[in-house]
N, C-alpha and C. Protein backbone atom coordinates (compact mmCIF):
# COMPACT_ATOMS: atom_id res chain seq x y z
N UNK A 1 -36.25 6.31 58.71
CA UNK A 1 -36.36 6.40 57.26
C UNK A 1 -36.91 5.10 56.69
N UNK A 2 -37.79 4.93 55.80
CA UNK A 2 -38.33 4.14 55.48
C UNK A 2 -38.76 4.69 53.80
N UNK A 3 -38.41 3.40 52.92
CA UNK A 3 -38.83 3.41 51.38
C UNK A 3 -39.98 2.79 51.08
N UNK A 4 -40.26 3.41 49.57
CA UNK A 4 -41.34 1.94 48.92
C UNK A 4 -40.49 0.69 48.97
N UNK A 5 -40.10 0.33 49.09
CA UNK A 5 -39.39 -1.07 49.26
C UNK A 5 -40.25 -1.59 50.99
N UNK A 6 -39.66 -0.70 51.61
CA UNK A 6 -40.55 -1.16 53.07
C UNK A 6 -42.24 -0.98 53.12
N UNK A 7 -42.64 -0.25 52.44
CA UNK A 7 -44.33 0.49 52.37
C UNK A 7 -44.98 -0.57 51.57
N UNK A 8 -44.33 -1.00 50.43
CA UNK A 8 -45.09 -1.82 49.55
C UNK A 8 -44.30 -3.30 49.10
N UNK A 9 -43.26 -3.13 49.18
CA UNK A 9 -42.74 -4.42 48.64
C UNK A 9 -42.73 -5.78 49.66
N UNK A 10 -41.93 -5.54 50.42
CA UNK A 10 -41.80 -6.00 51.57
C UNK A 10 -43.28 -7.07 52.08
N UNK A 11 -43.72 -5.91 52.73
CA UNK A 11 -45.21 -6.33 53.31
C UNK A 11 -45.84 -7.42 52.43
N UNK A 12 -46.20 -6.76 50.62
CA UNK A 12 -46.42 -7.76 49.51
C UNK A 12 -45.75 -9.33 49.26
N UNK A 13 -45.14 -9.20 49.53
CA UNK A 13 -43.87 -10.30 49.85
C UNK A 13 -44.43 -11.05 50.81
N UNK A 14 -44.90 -10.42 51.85
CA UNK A 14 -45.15 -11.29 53.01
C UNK A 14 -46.49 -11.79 53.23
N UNK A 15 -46.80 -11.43 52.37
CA UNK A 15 -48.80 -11.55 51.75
C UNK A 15 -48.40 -12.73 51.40
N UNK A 16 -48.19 -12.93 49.59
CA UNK A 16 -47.90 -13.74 48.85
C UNK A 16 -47.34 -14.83 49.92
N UNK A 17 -46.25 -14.56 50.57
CA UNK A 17 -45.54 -15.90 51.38
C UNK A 17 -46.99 -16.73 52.04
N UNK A 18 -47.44 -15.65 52.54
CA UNK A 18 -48.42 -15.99 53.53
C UNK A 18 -49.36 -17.23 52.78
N UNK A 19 -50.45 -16.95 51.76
CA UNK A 19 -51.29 -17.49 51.22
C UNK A 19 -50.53 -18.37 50.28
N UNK A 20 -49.01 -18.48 49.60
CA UNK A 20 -48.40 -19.47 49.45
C UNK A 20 -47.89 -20.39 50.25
N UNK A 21 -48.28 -20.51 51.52
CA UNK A 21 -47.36 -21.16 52.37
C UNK A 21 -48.58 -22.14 53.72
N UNK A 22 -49.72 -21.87 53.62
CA UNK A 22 -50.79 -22.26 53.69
C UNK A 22 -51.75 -23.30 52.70
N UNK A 23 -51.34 -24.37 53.07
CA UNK A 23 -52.62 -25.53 52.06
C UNK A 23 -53.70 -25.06 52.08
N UNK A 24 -54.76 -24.28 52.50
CA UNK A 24 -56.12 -24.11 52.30
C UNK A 24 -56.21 -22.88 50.85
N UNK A 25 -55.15 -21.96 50.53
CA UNK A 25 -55.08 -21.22 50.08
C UNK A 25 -54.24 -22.18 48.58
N UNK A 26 -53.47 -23.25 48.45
CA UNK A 26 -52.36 -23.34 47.73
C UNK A 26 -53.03 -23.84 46.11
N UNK A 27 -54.59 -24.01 46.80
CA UNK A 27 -55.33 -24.49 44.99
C UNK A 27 -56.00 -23.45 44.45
N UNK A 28 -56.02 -22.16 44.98
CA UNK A 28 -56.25 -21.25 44.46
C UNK A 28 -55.28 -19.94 43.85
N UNK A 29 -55.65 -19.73 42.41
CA UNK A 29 -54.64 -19.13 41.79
C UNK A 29 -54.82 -17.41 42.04
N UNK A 30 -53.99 -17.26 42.50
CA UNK A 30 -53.35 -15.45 43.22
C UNK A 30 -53.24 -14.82 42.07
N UNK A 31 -54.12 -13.71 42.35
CA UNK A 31 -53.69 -12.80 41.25
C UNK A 31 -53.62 -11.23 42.18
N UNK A 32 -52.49 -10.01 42.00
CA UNK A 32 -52.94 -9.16 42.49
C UNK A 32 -53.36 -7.91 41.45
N UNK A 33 -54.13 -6.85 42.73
CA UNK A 33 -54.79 -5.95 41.85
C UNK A 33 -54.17 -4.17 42.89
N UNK A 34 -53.95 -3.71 42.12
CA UNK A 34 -53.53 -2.26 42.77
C UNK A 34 -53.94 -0.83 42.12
N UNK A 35 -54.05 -0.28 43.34
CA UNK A 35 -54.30 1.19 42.78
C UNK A 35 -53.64 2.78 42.57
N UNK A 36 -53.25 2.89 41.84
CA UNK A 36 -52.14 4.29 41.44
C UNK A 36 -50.92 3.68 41.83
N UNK A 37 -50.58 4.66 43.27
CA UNK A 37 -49.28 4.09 43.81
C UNK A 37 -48.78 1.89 44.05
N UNK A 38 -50.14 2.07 44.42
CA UNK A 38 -49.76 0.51 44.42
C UNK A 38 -50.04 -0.56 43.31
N UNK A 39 -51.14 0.03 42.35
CA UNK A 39 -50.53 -0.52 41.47
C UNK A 39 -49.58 -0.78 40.54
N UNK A 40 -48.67 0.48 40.78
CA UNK A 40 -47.71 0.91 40.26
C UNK A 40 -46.25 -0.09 40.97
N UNK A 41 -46.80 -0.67 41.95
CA UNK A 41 -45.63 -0.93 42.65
C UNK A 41 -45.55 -2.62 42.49
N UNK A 42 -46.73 -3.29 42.05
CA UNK A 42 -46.79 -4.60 41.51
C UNK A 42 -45.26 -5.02 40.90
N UNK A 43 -45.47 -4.23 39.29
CA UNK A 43 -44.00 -5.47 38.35
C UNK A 43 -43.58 -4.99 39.36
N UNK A 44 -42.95 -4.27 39.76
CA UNK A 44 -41.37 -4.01 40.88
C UNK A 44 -41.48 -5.03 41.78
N UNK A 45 -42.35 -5.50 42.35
CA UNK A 45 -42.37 -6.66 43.35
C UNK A 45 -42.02 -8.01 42.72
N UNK A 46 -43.05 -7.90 41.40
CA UNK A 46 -42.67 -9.40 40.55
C UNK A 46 -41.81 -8.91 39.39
N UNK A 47 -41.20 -8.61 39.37
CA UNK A 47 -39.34 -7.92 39.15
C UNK A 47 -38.46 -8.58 40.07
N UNK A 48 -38.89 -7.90 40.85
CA UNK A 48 -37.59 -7.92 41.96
C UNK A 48 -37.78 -9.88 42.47
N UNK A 49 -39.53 -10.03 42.49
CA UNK A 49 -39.59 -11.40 43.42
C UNK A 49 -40.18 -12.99 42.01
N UNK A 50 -39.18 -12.69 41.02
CA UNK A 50 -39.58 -13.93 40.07
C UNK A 50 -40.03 -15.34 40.28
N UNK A 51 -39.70 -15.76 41.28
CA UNK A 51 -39.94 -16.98 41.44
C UNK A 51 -41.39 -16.94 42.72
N UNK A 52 -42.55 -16.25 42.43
CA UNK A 52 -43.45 -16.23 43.13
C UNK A 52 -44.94 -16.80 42.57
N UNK A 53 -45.57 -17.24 42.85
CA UNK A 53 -47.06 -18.00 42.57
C UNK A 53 -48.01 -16.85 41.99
N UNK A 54 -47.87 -15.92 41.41
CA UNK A 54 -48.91 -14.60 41.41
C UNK A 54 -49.06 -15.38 39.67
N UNK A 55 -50.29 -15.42 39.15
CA UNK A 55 -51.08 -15.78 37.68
C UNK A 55 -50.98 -14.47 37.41
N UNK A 56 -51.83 -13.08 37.33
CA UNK A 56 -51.39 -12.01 36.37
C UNK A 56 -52.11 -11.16 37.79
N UNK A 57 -51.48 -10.08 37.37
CA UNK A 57 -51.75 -8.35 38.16
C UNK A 57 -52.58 -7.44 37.06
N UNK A 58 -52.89 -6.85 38.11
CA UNK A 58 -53.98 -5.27 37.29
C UNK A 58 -53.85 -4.77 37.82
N UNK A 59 -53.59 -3.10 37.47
CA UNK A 59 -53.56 -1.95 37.59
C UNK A 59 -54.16 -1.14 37.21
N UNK A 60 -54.56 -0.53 38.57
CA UNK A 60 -56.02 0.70 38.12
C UNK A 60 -55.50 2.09 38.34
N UNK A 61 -55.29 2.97 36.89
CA UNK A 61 -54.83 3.77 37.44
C UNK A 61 -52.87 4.19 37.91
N UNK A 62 -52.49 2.58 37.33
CA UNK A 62 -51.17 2.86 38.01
C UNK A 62 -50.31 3.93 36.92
N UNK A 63 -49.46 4.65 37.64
CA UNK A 63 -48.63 5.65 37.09
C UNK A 63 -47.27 4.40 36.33
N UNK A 64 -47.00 5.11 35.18
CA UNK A 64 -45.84 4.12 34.90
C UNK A 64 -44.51 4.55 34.73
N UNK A 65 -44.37 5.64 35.43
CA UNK A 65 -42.96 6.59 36.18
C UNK A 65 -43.26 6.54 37.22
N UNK A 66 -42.12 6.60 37.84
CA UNK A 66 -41.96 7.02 39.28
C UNK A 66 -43.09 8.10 39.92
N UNK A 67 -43.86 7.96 40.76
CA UNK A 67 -44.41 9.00 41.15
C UNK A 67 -44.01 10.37 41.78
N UNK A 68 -43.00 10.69 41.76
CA UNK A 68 -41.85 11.90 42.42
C UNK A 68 -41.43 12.68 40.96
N UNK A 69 -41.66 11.75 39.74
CA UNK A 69 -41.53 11.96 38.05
C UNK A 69 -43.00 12.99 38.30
N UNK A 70 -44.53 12.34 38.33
CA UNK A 70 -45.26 12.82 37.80
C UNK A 70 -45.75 13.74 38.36
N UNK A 71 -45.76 14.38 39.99
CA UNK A 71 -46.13 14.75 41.14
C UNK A 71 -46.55 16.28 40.15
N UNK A 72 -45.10 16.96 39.81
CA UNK A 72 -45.35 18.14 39.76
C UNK A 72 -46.41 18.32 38.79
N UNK A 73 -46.60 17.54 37.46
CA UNK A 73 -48.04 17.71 36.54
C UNK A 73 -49.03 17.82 37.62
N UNK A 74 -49.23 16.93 38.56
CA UNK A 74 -49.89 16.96 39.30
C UNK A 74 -50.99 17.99 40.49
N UNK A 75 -49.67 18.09 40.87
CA UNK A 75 -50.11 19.51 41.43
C UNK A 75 -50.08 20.50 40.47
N UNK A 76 -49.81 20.83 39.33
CA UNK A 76 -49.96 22.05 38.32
C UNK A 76 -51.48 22.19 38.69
N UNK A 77 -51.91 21.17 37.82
CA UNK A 77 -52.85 20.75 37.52
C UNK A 77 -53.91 21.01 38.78
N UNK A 78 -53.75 20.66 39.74
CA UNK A 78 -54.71 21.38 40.90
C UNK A 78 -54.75 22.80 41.16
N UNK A 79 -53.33 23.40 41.15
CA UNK A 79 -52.99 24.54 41.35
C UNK A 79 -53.89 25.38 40.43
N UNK A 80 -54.21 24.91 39.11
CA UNK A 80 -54.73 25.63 37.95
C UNK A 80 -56.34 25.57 38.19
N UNK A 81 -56.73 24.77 38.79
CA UNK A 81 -58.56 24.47 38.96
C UNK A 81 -58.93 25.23 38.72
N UNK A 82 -58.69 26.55 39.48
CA UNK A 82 -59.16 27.61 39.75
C UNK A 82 -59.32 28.95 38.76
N UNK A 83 -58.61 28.49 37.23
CA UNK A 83 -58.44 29.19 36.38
C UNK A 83 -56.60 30.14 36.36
N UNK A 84 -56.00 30.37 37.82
CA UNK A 84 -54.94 30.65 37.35
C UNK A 84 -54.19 30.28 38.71
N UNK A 85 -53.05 30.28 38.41
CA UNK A 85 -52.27 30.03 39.48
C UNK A 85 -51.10 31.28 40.13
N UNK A 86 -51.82 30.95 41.43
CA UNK A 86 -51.02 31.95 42.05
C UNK A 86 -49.36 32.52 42.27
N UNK A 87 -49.43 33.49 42.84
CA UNK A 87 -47.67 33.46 42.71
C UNK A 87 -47.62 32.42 44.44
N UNK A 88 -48.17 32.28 44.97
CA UNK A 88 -47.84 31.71 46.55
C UNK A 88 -47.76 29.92 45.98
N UNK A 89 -48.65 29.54 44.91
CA UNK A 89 -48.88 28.36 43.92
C UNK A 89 -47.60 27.95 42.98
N UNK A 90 -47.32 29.16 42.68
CA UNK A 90 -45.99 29.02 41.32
C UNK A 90 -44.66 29.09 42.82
N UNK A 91 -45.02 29.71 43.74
CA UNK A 91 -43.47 29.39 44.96
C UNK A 91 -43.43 28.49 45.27
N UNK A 92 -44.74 27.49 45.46
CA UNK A 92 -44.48 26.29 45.97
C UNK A 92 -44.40 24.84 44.53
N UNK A 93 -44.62 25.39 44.00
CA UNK A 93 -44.55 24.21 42.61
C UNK A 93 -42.91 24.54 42.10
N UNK A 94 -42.23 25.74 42.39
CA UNK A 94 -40.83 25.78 42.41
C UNK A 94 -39.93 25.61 43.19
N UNK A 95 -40.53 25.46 44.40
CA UNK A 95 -39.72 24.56 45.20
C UNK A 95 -39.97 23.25 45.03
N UNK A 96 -40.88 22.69 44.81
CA UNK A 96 -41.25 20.98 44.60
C UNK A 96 -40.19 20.78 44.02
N UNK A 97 -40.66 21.19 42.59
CA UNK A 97 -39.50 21.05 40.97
C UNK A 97 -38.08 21.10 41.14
N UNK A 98 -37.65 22.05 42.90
CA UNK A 98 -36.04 22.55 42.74
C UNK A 98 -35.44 21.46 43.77
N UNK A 99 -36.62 21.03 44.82
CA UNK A 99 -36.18 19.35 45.69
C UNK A 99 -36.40 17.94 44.74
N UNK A 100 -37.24 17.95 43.99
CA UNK A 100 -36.74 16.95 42.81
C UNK A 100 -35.47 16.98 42.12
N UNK A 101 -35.18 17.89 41.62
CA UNK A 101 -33.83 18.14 40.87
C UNK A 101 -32.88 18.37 41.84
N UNK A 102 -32.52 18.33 42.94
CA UNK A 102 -31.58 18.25 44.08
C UNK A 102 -31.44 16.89 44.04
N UNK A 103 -32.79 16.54 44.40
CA UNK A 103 -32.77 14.64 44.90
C UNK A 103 -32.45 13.78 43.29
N UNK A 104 -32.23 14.25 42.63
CA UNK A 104 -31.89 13.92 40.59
C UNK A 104 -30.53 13.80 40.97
N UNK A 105 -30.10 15.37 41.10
CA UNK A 105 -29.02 16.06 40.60
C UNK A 105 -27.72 14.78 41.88
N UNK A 106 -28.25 15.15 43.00
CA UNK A 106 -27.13 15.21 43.94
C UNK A 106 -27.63 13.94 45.17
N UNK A 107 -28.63 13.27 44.67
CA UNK A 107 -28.92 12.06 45.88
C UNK A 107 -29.06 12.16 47.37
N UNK A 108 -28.84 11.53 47.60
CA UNK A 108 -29.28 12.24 49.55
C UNK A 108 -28.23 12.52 49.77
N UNK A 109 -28.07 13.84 49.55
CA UNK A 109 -26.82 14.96 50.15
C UNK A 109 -27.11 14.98 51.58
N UNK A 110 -26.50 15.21 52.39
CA UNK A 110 -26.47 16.11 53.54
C UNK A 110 -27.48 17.53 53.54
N UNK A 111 -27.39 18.29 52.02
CA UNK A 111 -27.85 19.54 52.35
C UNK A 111 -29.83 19.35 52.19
N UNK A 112 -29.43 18.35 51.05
CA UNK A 112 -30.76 17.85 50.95
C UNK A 112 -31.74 17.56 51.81
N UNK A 113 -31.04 16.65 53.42
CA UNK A 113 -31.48 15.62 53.77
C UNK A 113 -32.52 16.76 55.51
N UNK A 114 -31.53 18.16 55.06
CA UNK A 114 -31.93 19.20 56.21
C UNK A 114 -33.24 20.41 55.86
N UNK A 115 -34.07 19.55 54.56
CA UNK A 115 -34.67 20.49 53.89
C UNK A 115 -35.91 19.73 54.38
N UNK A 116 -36.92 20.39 54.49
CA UNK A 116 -38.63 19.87 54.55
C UNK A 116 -38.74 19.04 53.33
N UNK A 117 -39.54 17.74 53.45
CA UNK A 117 -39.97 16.30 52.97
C UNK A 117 -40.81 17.10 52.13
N UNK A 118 -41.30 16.26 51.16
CA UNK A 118 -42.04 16.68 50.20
C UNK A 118 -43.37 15.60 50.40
N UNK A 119 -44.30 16.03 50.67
CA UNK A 119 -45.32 14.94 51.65
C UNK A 119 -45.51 14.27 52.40
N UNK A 120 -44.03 15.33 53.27
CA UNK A 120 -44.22 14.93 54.85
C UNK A 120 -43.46 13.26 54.42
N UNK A 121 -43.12 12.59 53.77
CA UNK A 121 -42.33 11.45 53.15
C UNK A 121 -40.61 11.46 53.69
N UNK A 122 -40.03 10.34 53.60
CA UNK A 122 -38.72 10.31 54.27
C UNK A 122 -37.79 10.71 52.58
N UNK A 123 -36.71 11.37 52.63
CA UNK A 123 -36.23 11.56 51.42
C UNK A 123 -35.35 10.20 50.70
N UNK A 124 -35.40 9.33 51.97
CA UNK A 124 -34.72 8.19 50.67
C UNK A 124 -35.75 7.25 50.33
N UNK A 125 -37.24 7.56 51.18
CA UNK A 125 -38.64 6.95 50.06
C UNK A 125 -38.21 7.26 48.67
N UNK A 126 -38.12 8.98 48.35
CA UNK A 126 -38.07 9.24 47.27
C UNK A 126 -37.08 8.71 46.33
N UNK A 127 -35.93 8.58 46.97
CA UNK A 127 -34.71 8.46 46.56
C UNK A 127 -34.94 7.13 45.47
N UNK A 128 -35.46 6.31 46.31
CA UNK A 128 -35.73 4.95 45.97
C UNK A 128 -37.14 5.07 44.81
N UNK A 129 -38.05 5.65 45.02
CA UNK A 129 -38.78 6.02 44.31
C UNK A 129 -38.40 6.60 42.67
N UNK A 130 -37.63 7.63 43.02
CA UNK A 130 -36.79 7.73 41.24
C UNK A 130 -36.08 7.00 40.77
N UNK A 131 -35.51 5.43 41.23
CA UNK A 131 -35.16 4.31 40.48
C UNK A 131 -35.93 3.27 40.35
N UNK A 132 -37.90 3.71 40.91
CA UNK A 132 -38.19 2.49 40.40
C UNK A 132 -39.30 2.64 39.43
N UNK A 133 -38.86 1.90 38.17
CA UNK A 133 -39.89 3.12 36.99
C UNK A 133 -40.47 1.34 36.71
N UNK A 134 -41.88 1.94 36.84
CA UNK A 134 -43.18 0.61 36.92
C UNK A 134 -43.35 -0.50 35.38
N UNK A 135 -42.99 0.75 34.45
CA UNK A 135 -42.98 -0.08 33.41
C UNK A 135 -41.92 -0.50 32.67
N UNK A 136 -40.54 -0.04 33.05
CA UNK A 136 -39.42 -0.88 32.81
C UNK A 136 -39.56 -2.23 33.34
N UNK A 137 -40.14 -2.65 34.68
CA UNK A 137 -40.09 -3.58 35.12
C UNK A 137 -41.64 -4.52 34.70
N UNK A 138 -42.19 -3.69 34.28
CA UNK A 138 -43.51 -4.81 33.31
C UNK A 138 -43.04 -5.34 32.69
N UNK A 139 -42.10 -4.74 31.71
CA UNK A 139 -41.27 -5.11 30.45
C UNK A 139 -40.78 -6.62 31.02
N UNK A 140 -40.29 -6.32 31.84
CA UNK A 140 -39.63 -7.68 32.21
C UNK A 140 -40.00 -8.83 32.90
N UNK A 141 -41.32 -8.60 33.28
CA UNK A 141 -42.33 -9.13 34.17
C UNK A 141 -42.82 -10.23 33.00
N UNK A 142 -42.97 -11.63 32.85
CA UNK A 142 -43.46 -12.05 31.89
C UNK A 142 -45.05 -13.17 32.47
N UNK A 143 -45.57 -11.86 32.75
CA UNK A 143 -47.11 -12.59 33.56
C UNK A 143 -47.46 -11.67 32.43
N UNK A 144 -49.64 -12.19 32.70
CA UNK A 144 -50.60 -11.25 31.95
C UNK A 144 -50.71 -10.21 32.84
N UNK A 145 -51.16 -9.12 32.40
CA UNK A 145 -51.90 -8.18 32.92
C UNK A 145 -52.36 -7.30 32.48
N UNK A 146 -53.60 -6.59 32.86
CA UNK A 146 -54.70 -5.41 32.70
C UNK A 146 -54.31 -4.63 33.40
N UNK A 147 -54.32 -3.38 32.52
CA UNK A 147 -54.24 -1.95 33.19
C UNK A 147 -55.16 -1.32 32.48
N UNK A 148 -55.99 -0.28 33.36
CA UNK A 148 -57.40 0.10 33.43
C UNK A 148 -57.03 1.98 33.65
N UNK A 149 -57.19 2.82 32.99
CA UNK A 149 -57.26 3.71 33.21
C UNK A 149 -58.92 4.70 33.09
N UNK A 150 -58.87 5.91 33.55
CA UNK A 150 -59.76 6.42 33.46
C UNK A 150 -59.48 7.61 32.34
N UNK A 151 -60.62 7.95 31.35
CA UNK A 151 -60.19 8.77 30.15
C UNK A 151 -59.35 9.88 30.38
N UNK A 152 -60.14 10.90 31.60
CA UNK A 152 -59.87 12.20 31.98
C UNK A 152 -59.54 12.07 33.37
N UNK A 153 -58.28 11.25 33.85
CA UNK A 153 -57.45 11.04 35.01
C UNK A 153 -56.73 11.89 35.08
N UNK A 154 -56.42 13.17 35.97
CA UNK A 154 -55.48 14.10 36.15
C UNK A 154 -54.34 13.43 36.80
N UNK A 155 -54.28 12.41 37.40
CA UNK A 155 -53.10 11.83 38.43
C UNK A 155 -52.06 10.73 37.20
N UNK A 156 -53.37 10.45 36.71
CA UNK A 156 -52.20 9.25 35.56
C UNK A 156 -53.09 9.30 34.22
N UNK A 157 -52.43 10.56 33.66
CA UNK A 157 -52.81 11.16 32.10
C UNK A 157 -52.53 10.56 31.23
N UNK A 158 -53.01 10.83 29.97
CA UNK A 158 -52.61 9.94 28.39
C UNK A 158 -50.93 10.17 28.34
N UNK A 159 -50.11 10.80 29.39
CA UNK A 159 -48.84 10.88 29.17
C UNK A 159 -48.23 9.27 29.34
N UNK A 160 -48.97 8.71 30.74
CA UNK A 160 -48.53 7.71 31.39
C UNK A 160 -48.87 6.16 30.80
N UNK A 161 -50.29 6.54 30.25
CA UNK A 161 -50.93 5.57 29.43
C UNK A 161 -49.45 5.68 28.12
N UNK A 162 -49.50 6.25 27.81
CA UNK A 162 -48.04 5.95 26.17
C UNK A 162 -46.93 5.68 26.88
N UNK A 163 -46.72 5.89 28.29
CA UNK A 163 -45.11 5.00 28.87
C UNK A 163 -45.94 3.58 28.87
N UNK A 164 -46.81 3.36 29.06
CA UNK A 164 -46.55 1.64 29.57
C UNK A 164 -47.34 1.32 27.84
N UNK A 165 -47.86 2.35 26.98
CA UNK A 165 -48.02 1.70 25.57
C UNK A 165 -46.44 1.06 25.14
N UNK A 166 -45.85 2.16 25.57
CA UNK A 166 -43.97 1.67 25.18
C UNK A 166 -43.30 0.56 25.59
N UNK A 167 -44.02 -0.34 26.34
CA UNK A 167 -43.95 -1.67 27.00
C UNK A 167 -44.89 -2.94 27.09
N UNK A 168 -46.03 -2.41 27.01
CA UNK A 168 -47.48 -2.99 26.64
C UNK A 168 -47.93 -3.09 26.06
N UNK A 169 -48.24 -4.09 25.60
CA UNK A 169 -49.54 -4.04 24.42
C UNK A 169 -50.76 -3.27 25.33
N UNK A 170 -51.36 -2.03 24.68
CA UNK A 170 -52.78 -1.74 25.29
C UNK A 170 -53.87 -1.53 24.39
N UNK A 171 -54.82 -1.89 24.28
CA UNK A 171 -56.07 -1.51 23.79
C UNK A 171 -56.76 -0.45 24.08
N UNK A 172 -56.96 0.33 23.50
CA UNK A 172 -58.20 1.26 23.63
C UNK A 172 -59.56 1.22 23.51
């Protein structure tokens, strides 16, 4: 079993150490840059890791909920391309919706933990994933940063752009 904590934080951590911990690197000012999931996973790193050398982050694209939050728009939204969605489409977008609200409702149960992954993913990725919301932790993040979206992004919609407006100053 393995989380975003191990996939992205961690490793990031060991970047930063890296090129902080090296004189050839120590006069040049670090900035990082990420995409969807990983840019999403930045403040949580400089959240969680305050006392680190990073000047400001950008995010292209990053979701500013949990991505296990936005998944099911997600797949709607593919499911629908096609003009309608199937009933084999609506069985599987109700099971997504009914292992989210298990993993909400009841945390890594036992009954949970004997059910098929939801992208092939370990269930306490997710677990960990629905407590780490990207722009609570901007909020608290007191670096600069740019976040860059695309107008007509199906993965990170004008929904996601108004969570991190609720924390961000953003320009349009």
């Amino acid at each position: 079993n393995y989380t975003t904590q191990d996939e992205y934080i961690e490793p990031l951590h060991a970047l930063v150490a890296y090129f902080s911990q090296h004189p050839e690197y120590k006069t040049i000012p670090l900035f990082l840059a990420g995409h969807s999931h990983g840019g999403a996973m930045i403040p949580l790193y400089l959240d969680q890791y305050p006392k680190n050398p990073i000047k400001a982050w950008i995010g292209l694209a990053a979701p500013a909920q949990p991505v296990l939050t936005i998944l099911p728009m997600q797949m709607n939204y593919l499911a629908a391309l096609d003009g309608e969605i199937s009933d084999s489409e609506t069985r599987k977008l109700d099971w997504l919706k009914q292992r989210i609200q298990l993993l909400k409702s009841q945390g890594l149960s036992d009954s949970l933990l004997k059910t098929p992954k939801i992208l092939g993913l370990p269930w306490a990725y997710w677990h960990q994933d629905l407590k780490s919301i990207p722009n609570h932790a901007a909020q608290r993040v007191k670096k600069p940063s740019l976040l860059l979206f695309g107008a007509r992004d199906y993965q990170v919609n004008q929904r996601q752009v108004n969570e991190w407006r609720k924390v961000k100053k953003l320009h349009k």
